[in-house]
C-alpha atoms as a PDB file:
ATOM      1  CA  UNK A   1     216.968  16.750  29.578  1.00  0.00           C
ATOM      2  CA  UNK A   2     220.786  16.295  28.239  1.00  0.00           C
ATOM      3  CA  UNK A   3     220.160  18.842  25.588  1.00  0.00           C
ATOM      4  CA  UNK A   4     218.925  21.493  28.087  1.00  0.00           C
ATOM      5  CA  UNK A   5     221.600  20.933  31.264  1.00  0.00           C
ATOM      6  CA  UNK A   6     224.400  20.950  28.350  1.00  0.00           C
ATOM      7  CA  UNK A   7     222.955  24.422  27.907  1.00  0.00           C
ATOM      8  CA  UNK A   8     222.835  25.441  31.015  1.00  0.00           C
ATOM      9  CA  UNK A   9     226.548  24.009  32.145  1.00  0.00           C
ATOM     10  CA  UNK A  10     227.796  25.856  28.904  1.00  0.00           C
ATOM     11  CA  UNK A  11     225.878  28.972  30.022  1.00  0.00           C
ATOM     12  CA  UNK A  12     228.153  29.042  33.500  1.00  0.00           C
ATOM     13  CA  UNK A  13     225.392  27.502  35.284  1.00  0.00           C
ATOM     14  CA  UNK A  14     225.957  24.837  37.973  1.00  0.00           C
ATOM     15  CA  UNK A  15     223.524  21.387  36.715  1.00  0.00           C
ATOM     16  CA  UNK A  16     223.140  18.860  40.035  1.00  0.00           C
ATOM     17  CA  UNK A  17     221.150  15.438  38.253  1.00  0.00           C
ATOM     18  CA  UNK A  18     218.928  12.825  40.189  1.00  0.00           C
ATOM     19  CA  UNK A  19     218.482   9.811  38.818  1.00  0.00           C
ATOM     20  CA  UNK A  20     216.292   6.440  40.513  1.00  0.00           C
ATOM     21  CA  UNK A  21     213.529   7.133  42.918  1.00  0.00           C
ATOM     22  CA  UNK A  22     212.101  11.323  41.637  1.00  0.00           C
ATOM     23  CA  UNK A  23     209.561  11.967  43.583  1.00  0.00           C
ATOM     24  CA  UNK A  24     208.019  14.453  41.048  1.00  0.00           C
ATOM     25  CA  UNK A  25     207.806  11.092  39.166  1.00  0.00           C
ATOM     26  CA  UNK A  26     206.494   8.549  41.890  1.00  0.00           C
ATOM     27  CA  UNK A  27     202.962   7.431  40.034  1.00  0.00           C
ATOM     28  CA  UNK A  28     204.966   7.156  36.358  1.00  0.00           C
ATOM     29  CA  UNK A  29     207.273   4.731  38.332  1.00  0.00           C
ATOM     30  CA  UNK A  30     204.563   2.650  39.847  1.00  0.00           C
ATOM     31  CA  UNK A  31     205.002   3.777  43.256  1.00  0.00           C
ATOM     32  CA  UNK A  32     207.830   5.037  46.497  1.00  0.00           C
ATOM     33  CA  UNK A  33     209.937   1.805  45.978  1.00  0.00           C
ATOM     34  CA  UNK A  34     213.276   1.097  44.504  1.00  0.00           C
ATOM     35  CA  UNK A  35     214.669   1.708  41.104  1.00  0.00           C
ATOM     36  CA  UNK A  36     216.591   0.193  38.506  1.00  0.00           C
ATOM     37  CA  UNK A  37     216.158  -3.694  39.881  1.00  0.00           C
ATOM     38  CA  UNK A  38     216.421  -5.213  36.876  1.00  0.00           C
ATOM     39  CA  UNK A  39     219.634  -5.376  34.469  1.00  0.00           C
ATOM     40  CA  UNK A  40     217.739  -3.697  31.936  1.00  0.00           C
ATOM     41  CA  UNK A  41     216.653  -0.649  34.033  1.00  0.00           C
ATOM     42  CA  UNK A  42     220.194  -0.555  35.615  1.00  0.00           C
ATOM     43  CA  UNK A  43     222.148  -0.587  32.385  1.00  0.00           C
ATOM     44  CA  UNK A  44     219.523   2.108  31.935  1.00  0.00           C
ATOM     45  CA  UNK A  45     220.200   3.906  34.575  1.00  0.00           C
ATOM     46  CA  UNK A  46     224.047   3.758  34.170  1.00  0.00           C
ATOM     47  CA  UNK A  47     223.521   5.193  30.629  1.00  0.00           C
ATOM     48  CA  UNK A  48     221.543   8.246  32.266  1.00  0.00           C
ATOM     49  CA  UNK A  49     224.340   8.927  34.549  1.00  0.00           C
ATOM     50  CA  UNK A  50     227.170   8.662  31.753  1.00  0.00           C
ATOM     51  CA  UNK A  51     224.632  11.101  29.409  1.00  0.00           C
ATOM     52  CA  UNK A  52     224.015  13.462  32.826  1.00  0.00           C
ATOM     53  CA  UNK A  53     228.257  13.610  33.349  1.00  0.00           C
ATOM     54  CA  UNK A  54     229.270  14.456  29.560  1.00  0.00           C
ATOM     55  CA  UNK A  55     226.537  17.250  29.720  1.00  0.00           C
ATOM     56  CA  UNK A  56     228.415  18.796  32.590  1.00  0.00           C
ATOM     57  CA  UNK A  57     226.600  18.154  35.475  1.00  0.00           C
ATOM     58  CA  UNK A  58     228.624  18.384  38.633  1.00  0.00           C
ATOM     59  CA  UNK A  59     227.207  15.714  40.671  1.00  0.00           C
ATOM     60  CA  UNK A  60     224.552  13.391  40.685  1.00  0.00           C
ATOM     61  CA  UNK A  61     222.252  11.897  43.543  1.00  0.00           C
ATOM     62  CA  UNK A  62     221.266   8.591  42.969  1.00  0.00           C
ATOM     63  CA  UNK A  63     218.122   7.466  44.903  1.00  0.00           C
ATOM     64  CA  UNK A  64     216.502   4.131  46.229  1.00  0.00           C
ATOM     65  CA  UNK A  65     219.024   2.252  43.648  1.00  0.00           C
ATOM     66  CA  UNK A  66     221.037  -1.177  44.196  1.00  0.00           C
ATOM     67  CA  UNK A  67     224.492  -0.282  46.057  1.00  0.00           C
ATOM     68  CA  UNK A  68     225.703  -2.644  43.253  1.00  0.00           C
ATOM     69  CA  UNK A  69     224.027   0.035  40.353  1.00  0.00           C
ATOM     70  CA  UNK A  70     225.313   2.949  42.360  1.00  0.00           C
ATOM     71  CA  UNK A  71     228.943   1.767  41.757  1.00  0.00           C
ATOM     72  CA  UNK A  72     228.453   0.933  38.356  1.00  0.00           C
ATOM     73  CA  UNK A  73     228.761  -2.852  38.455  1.00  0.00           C
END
């Protein structure tokens, strides 16, 4: 998805990402509960948001994550 919203920032147009819980995504990600609970999936996670950010995107929402992944710790 990095490839496409850099094309679409370049293009003028405004990118919002969502990362953690998607709900378009719920059965892939074995169900409504929270994401990124293990370091692994957070340092995942993290990388997502860093990759969403130099793309362009001009915010991000960040759902049913750790406060402590959230912040970036």
């Amino acid at each position: 998805m990095v490839n496409t919203i850099r094309k679409l920032t370049e293009a003028g147009l405004p990118v919002m990402g969502h990362l953690g819980l998607t709900p378009q995504h719920v059965h892939r990600l074995g169900g409504m509960r929270q994401q990124a609970r293990n370091d692994e999936a957070a340092q995942e996670l993290i990388l997502d948001a860093l990759a969403l950010e130099d793309a362009g995107a001009f915010a991000l929402v960040l759902e049913a994550i750790p406060d402590s992944v959230a912040k970036g710790k």
